[in-house]
Protein backbone atom coordinates (compact mmCIF):
# COMPACT_ATOMS: atom_id res chain seq x y z
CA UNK A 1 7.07 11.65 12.00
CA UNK A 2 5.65 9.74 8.67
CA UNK A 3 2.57 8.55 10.84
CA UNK A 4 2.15 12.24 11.50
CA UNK A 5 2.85 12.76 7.62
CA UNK A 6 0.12 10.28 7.00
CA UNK A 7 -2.40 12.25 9.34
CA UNK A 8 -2.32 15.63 8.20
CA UNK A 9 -2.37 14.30 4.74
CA UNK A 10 -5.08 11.94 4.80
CA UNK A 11 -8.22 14.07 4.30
CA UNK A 12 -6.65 15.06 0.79
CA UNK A 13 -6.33 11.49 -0.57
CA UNK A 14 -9.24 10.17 -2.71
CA UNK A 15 -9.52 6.80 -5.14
CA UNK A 16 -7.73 7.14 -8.38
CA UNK A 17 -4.58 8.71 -6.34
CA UNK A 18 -1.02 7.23 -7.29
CA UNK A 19 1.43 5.54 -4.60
CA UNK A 20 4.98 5.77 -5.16
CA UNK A 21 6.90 3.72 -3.25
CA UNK A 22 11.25 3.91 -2.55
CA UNK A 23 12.10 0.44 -0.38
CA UNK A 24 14.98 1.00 1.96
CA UNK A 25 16.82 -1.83 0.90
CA UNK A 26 18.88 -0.95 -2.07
CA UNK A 27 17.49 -3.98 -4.52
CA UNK A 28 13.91 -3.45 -3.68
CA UNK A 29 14.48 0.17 -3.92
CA UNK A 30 16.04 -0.12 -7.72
CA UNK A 31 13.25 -2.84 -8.67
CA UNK A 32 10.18 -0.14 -7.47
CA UNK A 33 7.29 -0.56 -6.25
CA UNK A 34 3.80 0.66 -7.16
CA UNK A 35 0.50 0.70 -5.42
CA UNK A 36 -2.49 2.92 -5.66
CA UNK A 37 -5.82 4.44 -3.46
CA UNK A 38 -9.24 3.32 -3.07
CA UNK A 39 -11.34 4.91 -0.63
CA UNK A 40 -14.73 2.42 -0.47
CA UNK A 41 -18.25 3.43 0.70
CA UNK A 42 -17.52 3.74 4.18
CA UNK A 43 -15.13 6.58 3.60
CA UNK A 44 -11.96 4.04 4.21
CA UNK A 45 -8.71 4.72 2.41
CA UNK A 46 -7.42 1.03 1.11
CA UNK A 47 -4.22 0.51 -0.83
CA UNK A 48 -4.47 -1.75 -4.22
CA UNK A 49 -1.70 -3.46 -5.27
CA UNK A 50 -0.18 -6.13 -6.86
CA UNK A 51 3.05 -7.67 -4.99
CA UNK A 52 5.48 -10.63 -5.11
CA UNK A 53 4.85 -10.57 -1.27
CA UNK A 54 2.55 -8.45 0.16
CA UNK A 55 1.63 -7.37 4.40
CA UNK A 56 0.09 -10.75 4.49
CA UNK A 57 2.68 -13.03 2.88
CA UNK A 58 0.38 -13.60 -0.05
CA UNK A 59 1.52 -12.71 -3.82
CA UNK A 60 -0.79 -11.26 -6.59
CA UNK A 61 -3.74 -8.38 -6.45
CA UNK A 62 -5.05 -7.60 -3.02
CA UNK A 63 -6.38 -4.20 -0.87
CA UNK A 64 -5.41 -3.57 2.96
CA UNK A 65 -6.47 -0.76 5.10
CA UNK A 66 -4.03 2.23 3.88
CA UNK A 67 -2.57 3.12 7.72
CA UNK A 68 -1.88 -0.81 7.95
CA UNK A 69 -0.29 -0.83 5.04
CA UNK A 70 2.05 2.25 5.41
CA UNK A 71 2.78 1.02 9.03
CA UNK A 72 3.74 -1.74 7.42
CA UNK A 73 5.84 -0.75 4.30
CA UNK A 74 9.70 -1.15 5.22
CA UNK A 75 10.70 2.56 3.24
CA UNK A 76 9.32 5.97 1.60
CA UNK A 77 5.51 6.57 0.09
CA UNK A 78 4.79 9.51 -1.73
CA UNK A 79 1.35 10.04 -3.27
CA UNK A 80 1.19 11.73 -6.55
CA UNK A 81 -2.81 12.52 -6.67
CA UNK A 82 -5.29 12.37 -10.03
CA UNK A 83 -6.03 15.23 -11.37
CA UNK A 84 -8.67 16.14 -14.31
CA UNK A 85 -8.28 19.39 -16.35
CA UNK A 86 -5.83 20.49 -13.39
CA UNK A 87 -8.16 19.95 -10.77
CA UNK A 88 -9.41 17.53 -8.18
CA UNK A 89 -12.33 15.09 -9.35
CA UNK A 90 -15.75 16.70 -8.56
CA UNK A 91 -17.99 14.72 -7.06
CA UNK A 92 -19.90 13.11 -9.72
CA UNK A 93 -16.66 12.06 -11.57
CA UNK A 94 -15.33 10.75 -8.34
CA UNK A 95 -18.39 8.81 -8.64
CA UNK A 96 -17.96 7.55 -11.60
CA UNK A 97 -14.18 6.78 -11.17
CA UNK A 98 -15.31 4.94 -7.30
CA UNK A 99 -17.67 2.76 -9.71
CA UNK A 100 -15.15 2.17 -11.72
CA UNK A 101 -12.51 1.14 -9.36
CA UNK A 102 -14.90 -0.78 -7.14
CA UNK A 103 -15.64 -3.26 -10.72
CA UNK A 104 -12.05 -3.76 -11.37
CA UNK A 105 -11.06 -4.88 -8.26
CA UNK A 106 -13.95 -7.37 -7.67
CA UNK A 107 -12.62 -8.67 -11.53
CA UNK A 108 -8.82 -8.58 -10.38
CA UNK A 109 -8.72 -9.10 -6.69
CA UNK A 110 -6.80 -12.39 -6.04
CA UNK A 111 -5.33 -12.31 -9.72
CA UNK A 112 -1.71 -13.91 -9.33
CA UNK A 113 1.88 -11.84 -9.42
CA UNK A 114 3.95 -13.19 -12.63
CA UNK A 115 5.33 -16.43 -11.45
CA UNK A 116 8.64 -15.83 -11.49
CA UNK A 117 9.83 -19.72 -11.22
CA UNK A 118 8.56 -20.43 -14.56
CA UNK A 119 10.91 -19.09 -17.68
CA UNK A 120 7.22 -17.29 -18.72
CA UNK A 121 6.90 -15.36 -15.89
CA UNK A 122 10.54 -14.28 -16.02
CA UNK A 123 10.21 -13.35 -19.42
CA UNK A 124 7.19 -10.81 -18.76
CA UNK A 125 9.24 -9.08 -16.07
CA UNK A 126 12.21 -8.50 -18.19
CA UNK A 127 10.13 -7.47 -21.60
CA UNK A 128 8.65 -4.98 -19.39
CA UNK A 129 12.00 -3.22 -18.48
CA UNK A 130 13.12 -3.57 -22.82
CA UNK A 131 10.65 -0.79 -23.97
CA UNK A 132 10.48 1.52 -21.31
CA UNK A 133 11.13 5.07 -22.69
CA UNK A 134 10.17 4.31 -26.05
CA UNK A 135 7.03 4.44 -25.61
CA UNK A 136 6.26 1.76 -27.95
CA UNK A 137 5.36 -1.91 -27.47
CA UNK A 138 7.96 -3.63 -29.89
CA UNK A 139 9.10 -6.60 -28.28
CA UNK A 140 5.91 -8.36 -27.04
CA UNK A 141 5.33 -10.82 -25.08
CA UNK A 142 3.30 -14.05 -26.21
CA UNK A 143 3.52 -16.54 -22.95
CA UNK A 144 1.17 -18.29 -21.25
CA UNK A 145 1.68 -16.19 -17.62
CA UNK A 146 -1.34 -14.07 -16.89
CA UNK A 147 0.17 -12.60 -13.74
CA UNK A 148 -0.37 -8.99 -12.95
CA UNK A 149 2.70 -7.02 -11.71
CA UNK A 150 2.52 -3.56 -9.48
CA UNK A 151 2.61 -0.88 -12.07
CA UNK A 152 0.86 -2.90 -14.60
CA UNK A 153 -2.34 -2.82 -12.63
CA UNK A 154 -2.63 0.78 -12.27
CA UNK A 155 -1.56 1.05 -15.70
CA UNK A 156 -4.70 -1.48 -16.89
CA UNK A 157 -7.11 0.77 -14.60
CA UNK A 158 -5.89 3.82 -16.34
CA UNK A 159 -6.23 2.77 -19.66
CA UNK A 160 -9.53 0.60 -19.20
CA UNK A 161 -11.00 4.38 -17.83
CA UNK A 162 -9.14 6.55 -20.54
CA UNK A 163 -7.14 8.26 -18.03
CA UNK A 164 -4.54 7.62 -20.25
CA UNK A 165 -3.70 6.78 -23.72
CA UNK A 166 -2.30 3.30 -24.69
CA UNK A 167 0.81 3.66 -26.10
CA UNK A 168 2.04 0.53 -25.38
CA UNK A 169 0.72 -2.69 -23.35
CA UNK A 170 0.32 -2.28 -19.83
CA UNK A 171 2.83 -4.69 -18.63
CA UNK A 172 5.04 -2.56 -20.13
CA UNK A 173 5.38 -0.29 -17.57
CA UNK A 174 7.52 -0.17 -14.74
CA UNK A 175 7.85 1.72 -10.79
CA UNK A 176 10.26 4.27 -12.56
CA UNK A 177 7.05 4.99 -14.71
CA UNK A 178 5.29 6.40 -12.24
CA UNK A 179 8.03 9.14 -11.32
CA UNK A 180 7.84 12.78 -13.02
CA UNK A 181 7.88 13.35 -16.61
CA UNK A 182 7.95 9.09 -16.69
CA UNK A 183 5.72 7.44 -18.81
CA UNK A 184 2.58 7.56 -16.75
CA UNK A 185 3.04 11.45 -17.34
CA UNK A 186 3.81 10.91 -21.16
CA UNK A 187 0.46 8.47 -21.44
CA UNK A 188 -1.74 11.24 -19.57
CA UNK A 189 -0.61 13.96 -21.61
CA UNK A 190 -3.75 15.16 -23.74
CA UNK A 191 -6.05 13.34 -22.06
CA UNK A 192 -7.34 15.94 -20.24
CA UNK A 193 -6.12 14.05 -16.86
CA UNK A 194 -2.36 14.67 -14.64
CA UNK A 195 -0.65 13.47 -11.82
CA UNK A 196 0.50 16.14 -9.25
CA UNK A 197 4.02 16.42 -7.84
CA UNK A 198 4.92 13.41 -5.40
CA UNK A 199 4.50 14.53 -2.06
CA UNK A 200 5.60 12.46 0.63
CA UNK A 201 3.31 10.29 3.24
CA UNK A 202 5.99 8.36 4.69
């Protein structure tokens, strides 16, 4: 049934579109996951994330064919997909936000997950969760761990491209960020540029 999800969906998925991802293990499930779309020049829809432990056993920034990567996700995707003014991207934004995309990752592809040995690392993780809702960056981190965590990558791409307004550092967001009315939703608002509803792929 979700590969069948996956295939009558597919067509309506473009870059820029949000993953939003429910583990079916309790833990992973309340820690969240986020993960995003990039279709390249051949018309291929990758996924771009960041992970502790991704499809290929390796941590930090990295892109895998999107039906690979569903097959391979142990739980629920939906997709909430980028709107501007209401509307799908036109083509010559969608070529501008493809350009976009396409420089980012070849600057953060490979960039390491938050090392989450090190007291730095753990420290980033948990500052992230302490301002959530407030949508204010008061407790700040100053460590030496330039990781990149799931939701703090979209959240950079976002806010590098104006899709939404920084109201606080991008590590500061979190998976729960991503649901509806959450602070991807709060960031977006005014900026001429939405999420839709999240509408399941798997």
């Amino acid at each position: 049934m979700s590969k069948s999800l996956y295939l009558q969906k597919r067509h309506t998925l473009e870059s820029g579109d949000l993953l939003v991802c429910e583990h079916k293990d309790w833990l992973w499930r309340y820690v969240g996951h986020t993960a995003g779309i990039y279709k390249n020049g051949a018309g291929q829809l990758m996924v771009l994330e960041s992970t502790f432990k991704g499809m290929t056993e390796l941590n930090g920034v990295q892109l895998h064919p999107m039906g690979d990567w569903l097959a391979a996700y142990p739980g629920k995707v939906h997709v909430r997909r980028l709107l501007k003014d209401g509307r799908r991207l036109g083509a010559k934004d969608m070529g501008y936000l493809n350009a976009a995309l396409e420089a980012f990752i070849a600057i953060y592809r490979g960039s390491s997950y938050p090392d989450i040995k090190t007291f730095d690392g753990r420290l980033k993780l948990y500052l992230a969760r302490l301002d959530i809702g407030f949508n204010k960056d008061w407790l700040k981190y100053g460590g030496d761990d330039n990781g990149i965590f799931c939701t703090m990558l979209w959240a950079m791409f976002y806010v590098l491209n104006h899709i939404m307004r920084q109201l606080c550092s991008p590590q500061e967001y979190e998976p729960r960020d991503t649901e509806m009315s959450g602070g991807f939703d709060r960031a977006m608002a005014g900026a001429g540029w939405s999420l839709e509803n999240m509408d399941q792929l798997k």
